[in-house]
Protein backbone atom coordinates (compact mmCIF):
# COMPACT_ATOMS: atom_id res chain seq x y z
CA UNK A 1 303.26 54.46 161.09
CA UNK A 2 299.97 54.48 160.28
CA UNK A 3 297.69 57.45 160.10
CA UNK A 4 295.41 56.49 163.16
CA UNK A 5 298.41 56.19 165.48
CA UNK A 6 298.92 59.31 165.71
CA UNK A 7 295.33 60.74 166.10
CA UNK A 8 294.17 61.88 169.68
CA UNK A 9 290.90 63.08 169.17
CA UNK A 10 287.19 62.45 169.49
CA UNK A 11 286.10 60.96 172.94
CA UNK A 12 289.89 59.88 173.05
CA UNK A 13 291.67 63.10 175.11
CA UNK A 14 289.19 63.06 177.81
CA UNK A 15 289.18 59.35 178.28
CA UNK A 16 292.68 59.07 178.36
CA UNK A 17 293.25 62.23 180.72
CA UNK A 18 290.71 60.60 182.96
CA UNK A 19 291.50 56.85 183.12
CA UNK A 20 295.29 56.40 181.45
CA UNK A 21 296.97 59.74 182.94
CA UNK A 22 296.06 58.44 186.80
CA UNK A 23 297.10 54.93 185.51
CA UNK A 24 300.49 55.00 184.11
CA UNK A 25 301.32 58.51 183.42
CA UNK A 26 301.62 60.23 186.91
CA UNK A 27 304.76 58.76 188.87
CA UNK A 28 306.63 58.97 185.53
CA UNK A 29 305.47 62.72 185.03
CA UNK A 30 306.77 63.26 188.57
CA UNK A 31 309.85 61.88 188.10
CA UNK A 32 310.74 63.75 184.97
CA UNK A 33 309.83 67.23 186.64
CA UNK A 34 311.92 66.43 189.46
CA UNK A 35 315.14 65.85 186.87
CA UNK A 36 314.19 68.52 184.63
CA UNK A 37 313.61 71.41 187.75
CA UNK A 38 316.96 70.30 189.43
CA UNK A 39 318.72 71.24 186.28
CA UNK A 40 318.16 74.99 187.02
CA UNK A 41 316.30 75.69 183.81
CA UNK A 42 314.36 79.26 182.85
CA UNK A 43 313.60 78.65 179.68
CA UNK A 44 311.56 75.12 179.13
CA UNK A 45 309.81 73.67 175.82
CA UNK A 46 307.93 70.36 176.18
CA UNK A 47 307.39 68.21 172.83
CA UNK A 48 304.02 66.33 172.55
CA UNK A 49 302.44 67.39 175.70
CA UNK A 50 299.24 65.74 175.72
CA UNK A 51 297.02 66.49 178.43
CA UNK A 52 299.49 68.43 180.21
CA UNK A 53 300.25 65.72 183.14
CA UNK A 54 304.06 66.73 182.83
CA UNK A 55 303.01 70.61 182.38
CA UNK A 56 301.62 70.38 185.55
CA UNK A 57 304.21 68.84 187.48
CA UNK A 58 306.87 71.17 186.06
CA UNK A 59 304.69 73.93 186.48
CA UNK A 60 304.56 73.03 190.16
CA UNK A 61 308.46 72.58 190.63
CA UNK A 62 309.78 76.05 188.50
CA UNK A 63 310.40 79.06 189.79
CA UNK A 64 308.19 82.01 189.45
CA UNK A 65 310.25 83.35 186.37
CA UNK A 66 310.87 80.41 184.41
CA UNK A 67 308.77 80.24 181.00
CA UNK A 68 306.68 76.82 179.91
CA UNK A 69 306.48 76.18 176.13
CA UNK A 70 303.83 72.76 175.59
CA UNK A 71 303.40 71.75 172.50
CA UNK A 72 301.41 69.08 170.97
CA UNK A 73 300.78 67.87 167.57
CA UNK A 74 297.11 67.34 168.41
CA UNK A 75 294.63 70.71 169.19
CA UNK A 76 292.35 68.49 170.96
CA UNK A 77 294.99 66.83 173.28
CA UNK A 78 296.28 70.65 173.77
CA UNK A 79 293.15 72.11 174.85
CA UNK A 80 292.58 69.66 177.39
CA UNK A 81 295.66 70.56 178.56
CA UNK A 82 294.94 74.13 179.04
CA UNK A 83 291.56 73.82 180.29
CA UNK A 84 292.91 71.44 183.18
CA UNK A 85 295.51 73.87 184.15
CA UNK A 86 295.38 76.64 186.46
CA UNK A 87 295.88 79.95 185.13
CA UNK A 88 299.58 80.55 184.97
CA UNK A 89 301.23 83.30 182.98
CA UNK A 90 304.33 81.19 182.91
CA UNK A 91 303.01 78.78 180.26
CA UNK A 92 302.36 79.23 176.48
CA UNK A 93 300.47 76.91 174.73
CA UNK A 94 300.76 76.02 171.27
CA UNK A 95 299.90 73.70 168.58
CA UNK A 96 303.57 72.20 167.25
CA UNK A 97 305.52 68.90 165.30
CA UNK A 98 308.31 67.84 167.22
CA UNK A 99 309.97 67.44 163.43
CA UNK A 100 309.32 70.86 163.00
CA UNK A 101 309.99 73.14 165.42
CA UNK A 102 308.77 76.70 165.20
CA UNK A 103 311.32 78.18 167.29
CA UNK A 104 314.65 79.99 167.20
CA UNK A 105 317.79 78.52 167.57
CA UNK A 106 319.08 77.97 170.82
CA UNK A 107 316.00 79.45 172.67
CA UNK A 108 315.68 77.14 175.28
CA UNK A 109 317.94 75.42 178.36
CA UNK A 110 315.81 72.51 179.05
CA UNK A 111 313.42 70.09 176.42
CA UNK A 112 310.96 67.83 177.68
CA UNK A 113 309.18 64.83 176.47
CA UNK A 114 306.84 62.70 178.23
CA UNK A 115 306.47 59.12 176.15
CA UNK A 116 306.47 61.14 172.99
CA UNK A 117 309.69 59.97 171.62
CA UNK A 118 308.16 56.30 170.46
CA UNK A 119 305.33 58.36 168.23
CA UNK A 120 308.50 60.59 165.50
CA UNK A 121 308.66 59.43 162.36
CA UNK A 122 312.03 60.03 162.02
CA UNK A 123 313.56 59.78 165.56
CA UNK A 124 317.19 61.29 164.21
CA UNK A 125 315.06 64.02 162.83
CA UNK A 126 313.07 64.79 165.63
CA UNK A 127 316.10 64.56 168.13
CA UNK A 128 317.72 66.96 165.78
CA UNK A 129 315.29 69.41 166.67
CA UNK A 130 315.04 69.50 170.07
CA UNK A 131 319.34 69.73 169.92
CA UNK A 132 318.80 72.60 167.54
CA UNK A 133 316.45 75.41 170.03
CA UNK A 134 318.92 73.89 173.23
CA UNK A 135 321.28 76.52 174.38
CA UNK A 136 324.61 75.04 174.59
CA UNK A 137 325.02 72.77 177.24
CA UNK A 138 321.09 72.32 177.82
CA UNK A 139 319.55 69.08 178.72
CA UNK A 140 316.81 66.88 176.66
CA UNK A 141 315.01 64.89 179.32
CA UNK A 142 312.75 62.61 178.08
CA UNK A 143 311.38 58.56 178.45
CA UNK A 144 309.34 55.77 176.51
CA UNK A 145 307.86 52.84 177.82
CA UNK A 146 310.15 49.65 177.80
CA UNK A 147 308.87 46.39 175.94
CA UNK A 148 305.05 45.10 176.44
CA UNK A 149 306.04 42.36 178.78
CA UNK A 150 307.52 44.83 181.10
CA UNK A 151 304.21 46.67 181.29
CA UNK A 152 301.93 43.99 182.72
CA UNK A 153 298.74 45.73 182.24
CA UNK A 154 298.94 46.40 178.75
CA UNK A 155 300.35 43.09 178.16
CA UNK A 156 297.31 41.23 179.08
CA UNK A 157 294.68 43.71 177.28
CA UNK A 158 296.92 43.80 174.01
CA UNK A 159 296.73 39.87 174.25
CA UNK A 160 292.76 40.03 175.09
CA UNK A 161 292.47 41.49 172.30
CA UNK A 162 294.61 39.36 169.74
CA UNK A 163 292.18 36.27 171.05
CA UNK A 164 289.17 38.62 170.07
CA UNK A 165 290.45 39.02 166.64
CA UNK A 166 292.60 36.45 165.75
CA UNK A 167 292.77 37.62 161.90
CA UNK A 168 293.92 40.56 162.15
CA UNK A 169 294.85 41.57 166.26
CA UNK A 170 295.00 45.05 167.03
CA UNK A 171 298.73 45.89 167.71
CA UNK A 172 299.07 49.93 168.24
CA UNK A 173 300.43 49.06 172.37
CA UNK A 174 302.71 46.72 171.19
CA UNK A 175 303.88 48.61 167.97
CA UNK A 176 304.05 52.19 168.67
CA UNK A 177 304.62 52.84 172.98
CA UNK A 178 305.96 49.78 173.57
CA UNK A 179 307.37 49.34 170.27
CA UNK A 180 311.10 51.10 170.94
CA UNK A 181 313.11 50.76 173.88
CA UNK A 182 316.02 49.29 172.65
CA UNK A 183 319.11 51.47 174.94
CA UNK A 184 321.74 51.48 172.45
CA UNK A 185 319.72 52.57 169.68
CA UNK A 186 318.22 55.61 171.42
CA UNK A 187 321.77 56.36 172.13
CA UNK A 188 322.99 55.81 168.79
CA UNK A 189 319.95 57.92 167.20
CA UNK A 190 320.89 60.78 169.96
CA UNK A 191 324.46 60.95 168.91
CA UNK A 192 323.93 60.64 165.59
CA UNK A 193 321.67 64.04 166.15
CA UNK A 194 324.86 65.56 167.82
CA UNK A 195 323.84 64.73 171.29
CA UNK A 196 326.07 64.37 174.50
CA UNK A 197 326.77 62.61 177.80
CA UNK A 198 323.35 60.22 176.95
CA UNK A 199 322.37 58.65 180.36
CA UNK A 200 319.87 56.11 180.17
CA UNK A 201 317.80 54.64 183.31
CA UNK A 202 315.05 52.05 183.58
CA UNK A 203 312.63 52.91 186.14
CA UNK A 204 309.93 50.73 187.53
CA UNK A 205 306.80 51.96 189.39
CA UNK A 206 303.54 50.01 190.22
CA UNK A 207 300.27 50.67 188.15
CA UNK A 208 296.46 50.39 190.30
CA UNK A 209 293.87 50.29 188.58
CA UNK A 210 290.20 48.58 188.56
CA UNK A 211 290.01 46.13 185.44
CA UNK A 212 287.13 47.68 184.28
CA UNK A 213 288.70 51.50 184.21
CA UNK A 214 292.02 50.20 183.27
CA UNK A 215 290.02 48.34 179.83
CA UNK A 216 288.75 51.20 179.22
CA UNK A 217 291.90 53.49 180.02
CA UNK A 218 293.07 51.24 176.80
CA UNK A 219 290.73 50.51 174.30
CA UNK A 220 288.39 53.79 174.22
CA UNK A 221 291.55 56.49 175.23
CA UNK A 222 294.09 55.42 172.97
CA UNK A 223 294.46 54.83 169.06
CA UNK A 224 294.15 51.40 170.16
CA UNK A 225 289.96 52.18 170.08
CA UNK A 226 290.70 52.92 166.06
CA UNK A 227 292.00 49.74 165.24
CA UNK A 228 289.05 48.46 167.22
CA UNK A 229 286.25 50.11 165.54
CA UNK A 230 288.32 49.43 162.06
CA UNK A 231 287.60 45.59 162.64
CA UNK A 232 284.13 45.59 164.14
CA UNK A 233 282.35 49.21 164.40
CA UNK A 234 280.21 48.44 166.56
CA UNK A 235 282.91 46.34 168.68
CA UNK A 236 284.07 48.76 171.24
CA UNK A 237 282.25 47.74 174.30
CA UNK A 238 282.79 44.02 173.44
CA UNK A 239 286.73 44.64 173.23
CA UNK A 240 286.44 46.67 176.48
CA UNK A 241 284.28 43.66 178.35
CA UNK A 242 286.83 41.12 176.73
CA UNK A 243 289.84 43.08 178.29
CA UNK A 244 287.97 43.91 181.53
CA UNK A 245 287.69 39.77 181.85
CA UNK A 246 291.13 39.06 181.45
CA UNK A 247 292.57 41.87 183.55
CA UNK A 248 290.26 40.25 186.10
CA UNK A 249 291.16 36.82 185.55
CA UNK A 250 294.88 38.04 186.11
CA UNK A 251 295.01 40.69 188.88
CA UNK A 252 291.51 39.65 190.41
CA UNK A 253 288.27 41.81 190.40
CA UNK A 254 289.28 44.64 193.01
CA UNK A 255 291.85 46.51 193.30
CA UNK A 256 294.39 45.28 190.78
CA UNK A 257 298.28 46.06 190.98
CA UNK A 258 300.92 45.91 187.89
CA UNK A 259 304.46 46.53 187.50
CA UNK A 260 304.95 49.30 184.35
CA UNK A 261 308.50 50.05 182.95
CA UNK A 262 310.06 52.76 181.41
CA UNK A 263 313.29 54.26 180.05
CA UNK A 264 314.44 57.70 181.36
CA UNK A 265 316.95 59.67 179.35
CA UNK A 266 319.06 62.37 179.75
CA UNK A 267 321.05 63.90 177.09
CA UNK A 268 323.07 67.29 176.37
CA UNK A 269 323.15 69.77 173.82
């Protein structure tokens, strides 16, 4: 993985809390927080938290004694997480690697992970340590986007941007959030990190967007904008006009609807 895919920084975490959070993020946020809450949990740590979208929809849905761990791997992505939320004594914040956890053993009943799976190094690894601060019997909820050409959006601004540079196209969509969501190995990798009773769903909701907005959701708030600016510095607004025109070209220029994809899993400690 290269070093850029993993950097959320810059004008990057305010861009993509602002355009990519409404976009594709929310319904899936909601739908974790509704599994993780029915589960009962007091004791919650979520893994690569971002801008908090999942934060704040667990933080909604747990009771008034429950206790929020969110950690990210990026400060930046972090602090826009805290500054968006409400003040709630319930929730720590702090910066953390999923592949290192600095926690106790068996500290927690339920571990979260909103489309943070796709980004670990070592998935085993990183599963591993999640199992290891579960209390017997807790749950690991989790889900990563399913393959490109289930996620129409990004589909057509990851192939916008291959006719823009045919040398060399920009691939981060297509090789790091849409880039594992094959079922049997995320259940062989969970096993293998002495997980349980896997359950694995795909869920389907419906992205709106403007083509415009969602361009820019893409290629300035992701790492995509890093592979951008690697191949032409000054290239940004052309890659976002380029993707704008064939969003357009698809969905038409108003309101624009797209089908996104994800898996949803469920595994126990």
């Amino acid at each position: 993985m290269a070093a850029t895919d993993k950097q959320f920084a810059g004008a990057i975490p305010e861009i993509y809390d602002r355009l990519l959070v409404p976009l594709i993020f929310e319904p899936y946020a909601r739908d974790l927080a509704e599994r993780l809450t029915g589960f009962g949990p007091q004791e919650v740590l979520e893994t690569a938290a971002g801008t908090g979208v999942l934060t704040r929809a667990m933080a909604a849905r747990l009771p008034a004694h429950a206790r929020l761990v969110a950690t990210d791997l990026n400060p930046p992505m972090l602090d826009r997480a805290a500054a968006r939320q409400a003040e709630d004594t319930r929730i720590v914040w702090k910066q953390a690697d999923a592949m290192a956890l600095p926690f106790t053993d068996r500290e927690f009943d339920a571990v979260a992970c909103q489309f943070g799976a796709m980004f670990f190094p070592d998935k085993v690894q990183g599963y591993r340590e999640a199992r290891r601060v579960l209390k017997p019997g807790g749950r690991f909820f989790f889900n990563v986007w399913d393959r490109i050409s289930d996620n129409e959006f990004t589909e057509v601004v990851t192939d916008a941007l291959a006719a823009l540079f045919p040398d060399d196209p920009p691939r981060f969509m297509a090789r790091i959030p849409h880039g594992y969501h094959d079922a049997e190995r995320i259940r062989a990798e969970l096993t293998a990190a002495s997980f349980t009773d896997v359950i694995i769903e795909t869920v389907t909701h419906v992205s709106r967007g403007s083509p415009h907005d969602t361009a820019a959701a893409f290629c300035q708030g992701t790492p995509l904008r890093s592979e951008i600016e690697a191949r032409e510095p000054d290239g940004l607004d052309k890659a976002t006009a380029r993707a704008t025109e064939a969003l357009a070209r698809r969905f038409g220029t108003g309101a624009m609807e797209g089908r996104i994809q994800a898996l949803v899993i469920t595994a126990t400690a």
